[in-house]
Protein backbone atom coordinates (compact mmCIF):
# COMPACT_ATOMS: atom_id res chain seq x y z
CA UNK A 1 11.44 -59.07 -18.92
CA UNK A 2 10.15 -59.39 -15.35
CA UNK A 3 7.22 -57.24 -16.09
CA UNK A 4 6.42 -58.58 -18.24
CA UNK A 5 6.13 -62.22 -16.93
CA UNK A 6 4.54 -61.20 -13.91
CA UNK A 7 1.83 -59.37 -16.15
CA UNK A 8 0.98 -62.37 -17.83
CA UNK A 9 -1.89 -64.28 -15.31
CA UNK A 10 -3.78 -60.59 -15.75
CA UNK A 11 -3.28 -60.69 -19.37
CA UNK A 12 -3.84 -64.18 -19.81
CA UNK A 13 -7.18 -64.00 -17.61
CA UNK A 14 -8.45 -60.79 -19.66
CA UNK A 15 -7.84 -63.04 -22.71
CA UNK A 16 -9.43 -66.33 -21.53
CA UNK A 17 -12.70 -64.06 -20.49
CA UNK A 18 -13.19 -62.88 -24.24
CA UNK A 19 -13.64 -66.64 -25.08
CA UNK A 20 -17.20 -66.99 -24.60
CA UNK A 21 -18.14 -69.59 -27.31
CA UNK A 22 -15.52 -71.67 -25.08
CA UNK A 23 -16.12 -71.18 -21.46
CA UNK A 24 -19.77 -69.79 -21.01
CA UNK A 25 -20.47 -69.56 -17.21
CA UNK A 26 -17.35 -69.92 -16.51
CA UNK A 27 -15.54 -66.70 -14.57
CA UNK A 28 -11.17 -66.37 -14.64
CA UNK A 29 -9.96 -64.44 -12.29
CA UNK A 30 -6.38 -63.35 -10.84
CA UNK A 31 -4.77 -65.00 -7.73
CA UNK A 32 -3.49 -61.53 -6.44
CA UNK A 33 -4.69 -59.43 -5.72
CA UNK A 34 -7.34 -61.74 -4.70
CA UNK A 35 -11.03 -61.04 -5.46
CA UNK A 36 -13.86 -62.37 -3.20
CA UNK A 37 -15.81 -65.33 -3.64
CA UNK A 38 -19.14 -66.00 -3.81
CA UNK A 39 -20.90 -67.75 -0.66
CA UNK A 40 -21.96 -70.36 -1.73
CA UNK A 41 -20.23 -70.62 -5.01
CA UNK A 42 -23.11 -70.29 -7.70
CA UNK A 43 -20.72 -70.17 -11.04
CA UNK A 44 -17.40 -71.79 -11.37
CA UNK A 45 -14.68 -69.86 -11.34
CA UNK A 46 -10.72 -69.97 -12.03
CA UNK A 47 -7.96 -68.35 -10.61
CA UNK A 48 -4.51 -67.85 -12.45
CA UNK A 49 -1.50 -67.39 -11.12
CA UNK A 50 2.51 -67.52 -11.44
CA UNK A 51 4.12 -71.02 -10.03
CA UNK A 52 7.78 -70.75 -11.25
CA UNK A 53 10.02 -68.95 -13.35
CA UNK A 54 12.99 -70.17 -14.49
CA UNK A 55 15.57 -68.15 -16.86
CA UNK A 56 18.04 -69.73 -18.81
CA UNK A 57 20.64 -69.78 -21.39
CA UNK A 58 19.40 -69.86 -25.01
CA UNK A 59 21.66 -71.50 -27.78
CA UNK A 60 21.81 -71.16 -31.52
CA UNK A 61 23.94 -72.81 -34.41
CA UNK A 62 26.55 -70.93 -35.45
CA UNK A 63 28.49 -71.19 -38.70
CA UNK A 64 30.19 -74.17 -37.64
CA UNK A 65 27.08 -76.24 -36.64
CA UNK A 66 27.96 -75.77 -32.79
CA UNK A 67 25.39 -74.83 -30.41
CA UNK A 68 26.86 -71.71 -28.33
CA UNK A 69 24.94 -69.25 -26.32
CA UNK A 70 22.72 -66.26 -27.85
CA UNK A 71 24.29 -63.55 -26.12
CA UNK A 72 21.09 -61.20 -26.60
CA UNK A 73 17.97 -63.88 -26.12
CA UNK A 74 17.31 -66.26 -22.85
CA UNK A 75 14.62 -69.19 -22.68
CA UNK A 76 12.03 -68.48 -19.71
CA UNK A 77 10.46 -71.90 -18.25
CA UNK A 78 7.45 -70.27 -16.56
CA UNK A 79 4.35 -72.89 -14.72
CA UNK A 80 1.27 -71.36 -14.25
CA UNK A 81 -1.27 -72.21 -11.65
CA UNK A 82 -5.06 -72.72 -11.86
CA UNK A 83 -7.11 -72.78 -9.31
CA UNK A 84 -10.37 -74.31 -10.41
CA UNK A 85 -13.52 -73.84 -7.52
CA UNK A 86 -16.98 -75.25 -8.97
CA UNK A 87 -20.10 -75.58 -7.04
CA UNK A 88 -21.07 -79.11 -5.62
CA UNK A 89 -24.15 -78.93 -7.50
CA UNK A 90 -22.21 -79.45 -10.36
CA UNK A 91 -20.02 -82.50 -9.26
CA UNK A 92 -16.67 -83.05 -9.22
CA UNK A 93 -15.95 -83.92 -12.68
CA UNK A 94 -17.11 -80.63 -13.64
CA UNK A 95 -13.17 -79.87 -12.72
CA UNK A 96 -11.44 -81.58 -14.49
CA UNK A 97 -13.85 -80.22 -17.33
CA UNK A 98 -13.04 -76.64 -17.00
CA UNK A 99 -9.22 -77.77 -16.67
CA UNK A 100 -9.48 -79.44 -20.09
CA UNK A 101 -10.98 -76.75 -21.87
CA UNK A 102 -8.68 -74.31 -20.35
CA UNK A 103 -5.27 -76.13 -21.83
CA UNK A 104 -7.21 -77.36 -25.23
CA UNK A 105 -7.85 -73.50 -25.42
CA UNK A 106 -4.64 -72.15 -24.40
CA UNK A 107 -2.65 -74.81 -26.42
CA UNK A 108 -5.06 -74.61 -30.05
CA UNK A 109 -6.24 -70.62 -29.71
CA UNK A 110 -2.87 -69.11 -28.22
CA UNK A 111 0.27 -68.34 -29.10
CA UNK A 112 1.48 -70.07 -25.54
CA UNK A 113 3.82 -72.34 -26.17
CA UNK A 114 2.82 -74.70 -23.58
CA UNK A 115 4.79 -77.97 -22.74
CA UNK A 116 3.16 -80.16 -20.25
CA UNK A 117 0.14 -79.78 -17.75
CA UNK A 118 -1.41 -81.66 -14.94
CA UNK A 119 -3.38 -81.24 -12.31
CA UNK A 120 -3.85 -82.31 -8.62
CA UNK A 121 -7.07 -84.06 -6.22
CA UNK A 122 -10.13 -82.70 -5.85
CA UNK A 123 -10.91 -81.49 -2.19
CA UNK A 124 -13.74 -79.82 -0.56
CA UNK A 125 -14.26 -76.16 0.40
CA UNK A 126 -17.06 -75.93 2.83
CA UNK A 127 -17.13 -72.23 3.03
CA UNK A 128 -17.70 -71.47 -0.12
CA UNK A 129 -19.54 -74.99 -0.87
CA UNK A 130 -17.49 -75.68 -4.08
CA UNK A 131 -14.99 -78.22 -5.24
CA UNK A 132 -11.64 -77.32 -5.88
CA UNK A 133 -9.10 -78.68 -7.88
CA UNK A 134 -5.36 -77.17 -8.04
CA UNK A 135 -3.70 -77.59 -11.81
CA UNK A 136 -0.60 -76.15 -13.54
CA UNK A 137 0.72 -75.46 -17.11
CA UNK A 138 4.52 -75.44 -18.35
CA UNK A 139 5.24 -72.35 -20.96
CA UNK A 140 8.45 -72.04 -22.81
CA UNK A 141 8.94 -68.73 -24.47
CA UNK A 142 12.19 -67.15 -25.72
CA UNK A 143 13.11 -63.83 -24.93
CA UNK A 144 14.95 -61.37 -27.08
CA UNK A 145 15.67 -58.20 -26.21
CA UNK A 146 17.22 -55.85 -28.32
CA UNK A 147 20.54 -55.36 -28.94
CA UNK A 148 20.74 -51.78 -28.22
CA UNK A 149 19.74 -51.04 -24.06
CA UNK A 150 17.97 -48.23 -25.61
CA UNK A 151 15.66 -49.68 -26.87
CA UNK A 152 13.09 -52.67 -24.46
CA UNK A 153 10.14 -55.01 -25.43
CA UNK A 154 7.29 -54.22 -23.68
CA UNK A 155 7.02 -58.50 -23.58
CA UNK A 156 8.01 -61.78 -25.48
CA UNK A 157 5.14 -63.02 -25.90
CA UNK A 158 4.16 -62.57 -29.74
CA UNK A 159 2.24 -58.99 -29.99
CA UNK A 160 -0.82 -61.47 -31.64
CA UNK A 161 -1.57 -63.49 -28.88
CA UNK A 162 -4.39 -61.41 -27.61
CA UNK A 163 -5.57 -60.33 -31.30
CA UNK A 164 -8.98 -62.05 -32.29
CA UNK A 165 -8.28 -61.73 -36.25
CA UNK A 166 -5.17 -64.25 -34.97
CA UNK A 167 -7.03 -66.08 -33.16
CA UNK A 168 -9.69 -67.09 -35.53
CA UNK A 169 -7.87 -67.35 -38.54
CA UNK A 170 -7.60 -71.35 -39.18
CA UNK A 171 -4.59 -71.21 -41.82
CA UNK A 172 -2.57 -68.77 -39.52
CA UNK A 173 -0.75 -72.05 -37.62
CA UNK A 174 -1.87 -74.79 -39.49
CA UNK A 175 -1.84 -74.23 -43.29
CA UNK A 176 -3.24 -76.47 -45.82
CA UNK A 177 -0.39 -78.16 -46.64
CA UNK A 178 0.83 -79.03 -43.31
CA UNK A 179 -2.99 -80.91 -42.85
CA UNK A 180 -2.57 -82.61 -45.79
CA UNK A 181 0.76 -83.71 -44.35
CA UNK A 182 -0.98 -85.03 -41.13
CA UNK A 183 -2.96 -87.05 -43.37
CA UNK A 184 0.10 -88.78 -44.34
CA UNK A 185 1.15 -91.99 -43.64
CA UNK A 186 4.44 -90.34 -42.21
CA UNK A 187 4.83 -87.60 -39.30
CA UNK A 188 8.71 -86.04 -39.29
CA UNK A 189 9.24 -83.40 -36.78
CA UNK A 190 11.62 -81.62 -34.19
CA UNK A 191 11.34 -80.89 -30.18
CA UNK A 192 14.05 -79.36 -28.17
CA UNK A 193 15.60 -80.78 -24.70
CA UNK A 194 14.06 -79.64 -21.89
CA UNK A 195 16.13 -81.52 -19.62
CA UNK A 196 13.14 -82.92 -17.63
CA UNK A 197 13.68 -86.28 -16.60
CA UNK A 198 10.10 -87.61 -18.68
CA UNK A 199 8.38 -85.52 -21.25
CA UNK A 200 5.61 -86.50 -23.89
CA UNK A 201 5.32 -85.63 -27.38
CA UNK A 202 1.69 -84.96 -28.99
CA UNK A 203 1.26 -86.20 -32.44
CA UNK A 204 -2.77 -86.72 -32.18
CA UNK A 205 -2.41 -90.60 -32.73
CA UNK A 206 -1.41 -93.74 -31.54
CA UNK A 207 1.86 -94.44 -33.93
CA UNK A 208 2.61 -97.83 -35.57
CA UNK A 209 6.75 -96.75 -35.07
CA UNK A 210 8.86 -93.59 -33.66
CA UNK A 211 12.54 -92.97 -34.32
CA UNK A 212 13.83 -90.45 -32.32
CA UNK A 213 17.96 -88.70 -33.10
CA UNK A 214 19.70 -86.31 -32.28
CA UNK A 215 19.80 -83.50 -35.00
CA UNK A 216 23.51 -82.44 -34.76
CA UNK A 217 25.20 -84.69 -31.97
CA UNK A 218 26.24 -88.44 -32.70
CA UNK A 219 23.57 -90.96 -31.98
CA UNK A 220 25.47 -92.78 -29.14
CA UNK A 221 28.49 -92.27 -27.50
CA UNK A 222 31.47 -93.25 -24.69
CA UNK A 223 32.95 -91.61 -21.93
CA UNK A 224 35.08 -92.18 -18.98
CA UNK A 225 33.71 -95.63 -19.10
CA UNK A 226 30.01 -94.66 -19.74
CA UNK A 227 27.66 -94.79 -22.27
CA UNK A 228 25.60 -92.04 -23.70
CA UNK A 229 22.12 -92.92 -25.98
CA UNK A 230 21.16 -90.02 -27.64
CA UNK A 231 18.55 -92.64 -30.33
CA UNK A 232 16.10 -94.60 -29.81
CA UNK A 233 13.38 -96.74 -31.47
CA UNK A 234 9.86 -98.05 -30.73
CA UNK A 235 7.28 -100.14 -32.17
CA UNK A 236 4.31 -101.51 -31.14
CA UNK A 237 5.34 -103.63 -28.68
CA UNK A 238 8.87 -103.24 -27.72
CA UNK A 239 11.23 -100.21 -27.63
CA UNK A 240 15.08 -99.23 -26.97
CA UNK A 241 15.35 -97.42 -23.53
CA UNK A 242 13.94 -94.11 -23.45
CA UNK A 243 11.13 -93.88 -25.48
CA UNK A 244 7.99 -95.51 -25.88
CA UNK A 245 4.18 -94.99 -27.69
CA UNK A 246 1.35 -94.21 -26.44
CA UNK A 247 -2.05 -93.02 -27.85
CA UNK A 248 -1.30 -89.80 -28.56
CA UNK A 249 2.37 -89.54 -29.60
CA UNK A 250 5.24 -90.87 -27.72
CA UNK A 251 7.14 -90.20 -24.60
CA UNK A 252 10.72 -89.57 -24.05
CA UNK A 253 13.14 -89.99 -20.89
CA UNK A 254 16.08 -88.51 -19.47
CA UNK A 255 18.22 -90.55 -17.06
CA UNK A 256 20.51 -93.72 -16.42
CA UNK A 257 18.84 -96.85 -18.21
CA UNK A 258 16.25 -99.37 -16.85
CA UNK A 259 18.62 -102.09 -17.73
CA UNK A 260 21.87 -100.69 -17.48
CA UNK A 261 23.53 -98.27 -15.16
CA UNK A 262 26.57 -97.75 -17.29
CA UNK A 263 24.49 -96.53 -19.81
CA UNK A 264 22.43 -93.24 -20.03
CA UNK A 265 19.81 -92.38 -22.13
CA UNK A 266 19.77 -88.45 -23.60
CA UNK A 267 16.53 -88.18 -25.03
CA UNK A 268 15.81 -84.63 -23.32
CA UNK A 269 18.66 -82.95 -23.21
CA UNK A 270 18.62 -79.61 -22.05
CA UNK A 271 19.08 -76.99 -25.47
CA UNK A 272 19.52 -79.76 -27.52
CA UNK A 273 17.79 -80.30 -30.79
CA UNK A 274 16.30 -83.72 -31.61
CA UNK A 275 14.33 -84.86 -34.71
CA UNK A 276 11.66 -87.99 -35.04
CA UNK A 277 9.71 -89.80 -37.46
CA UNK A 278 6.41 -91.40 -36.51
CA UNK A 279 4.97 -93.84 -39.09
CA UNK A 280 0.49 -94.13 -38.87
């Protein structure tokens, strides 16, 4: 499993270099080992790179309906680092640009399952005369190995990732159902916990309402003289603690209450399923 995570800026950069209808000028490249620049910067260019990698636990449902732990498969959190350079000729903005692309590209043309991104200022390079702007991407991928030690993946990620028939087939993800069902005047779906303390949820509009639950634990709870909020509702306007619209989905927190510290709101809890319904 470690090879193959720390294989995956090269593969990922090999990949995002075949997208030429996407990127154009644009050259990705690995952070190590590290290739040269250009002086001055004439093209802009991105460097990928591993952040973090985290290994966990991964549960399923057994026959009971309890979550216990998969005693063959383990969740990988893994953040990837960009390193975005652009000349100044091109502005700043231009950054933030090739950032965008990058994530719309990885997140609509990929198998990645990626989970949040951001990125950080622009600063100046004078020795290379470019901007730069430092970004990240959170993946979540699940790795099973099989049962047998005999027998080892060569990697977790799916073996189509880097196939272009995948790629460019546009029922392959989405079929025509499920677009007709976006179309809809109601959105149901799942996410699971992360644990992360905030976390947003992409539905590709501003919803009118969002009811979030939990898909197997009870809705609210008390313990030890505590309160646990595993539910919530928002509208519009107003909300119950914990989540809240925005234009493109809703977002979720983890953590004690803005109005009460006896009471904690589980929105995010780590390996736990949760299902919503967002009305248009």
């Amino acid at each position: 499993m470690s090879n193959s995570i720390s294989a995956m800026p090269k593969d990922i950069v090999k990949w995002l270099n075949e997208q030429t209808d996407v990127f154009g000028e644009i050259k990705f490249l690995t952070e190590f080992p590290p290739v040269p620049k250009a002086t001055p910067l004439k093209n802009p260019i991105i460097s990928v790179g591993l952040d973090s990698v985290k290994i966990s636990d991964f549960f399923t449902e057994n026959s009971e309906g309890e979550l216990v732990p998969d005693e063959y498969c383990r969740l990988a959190d893994i953040r990837l680092r960009f390193s975005i350079h652009v000349p100044y000729s091109m502005g700043g903005t231009a950054c933030h640009d090739a950032f965008t692309r990058t994530i719309d590209c990885l997140s609509f043309k990929s198998d990645l399952n990626l989970v949040q991104s951001g990125c950080e200022a622009i600063t100046a390079d004078r020795e290379t005369d470019a901007f730069v702007m430092k970004s990240w991407a959170d993946v979540q991928a699940q790795f099973c190995p099989a049962e047998s030690s005999e027998v080892q993946y060569e990697a977790f990620l799916p073996k189509t990732f880097f196939c272009a028939s995948h790629v460019n087939d546009t029922e392959l993800h989405v079929s025509q159902e499920e677009k007709a069902k976006w179309n809809s005047a109601v959105t149901v779906g799942t996410y699971f916990g992360t644990g992360e303390a905030s976390r947003s949820i992409k539905l590709g509009f501003r919803p009118r309402a969002v009811i979030v639950s939990p898909s197997i634990l009870p809705m609210f709870y008390t313990s030890s003289g505590l309160s646990y909020c595993l539910s919530g509702i928002a509208v519009q306007n107003y909300s119950s603690a914990g989540v809240y619209i925005n234009d493109n989905g809703f977002m979720i927190k983890q953590g004690t209450s803005e109005n009460n510290a006896d009471t904690f709101v589980l929105l995010n809890k780590l390996n736990i399923d949760y299902s919503y319904i967002a009305l248009k």
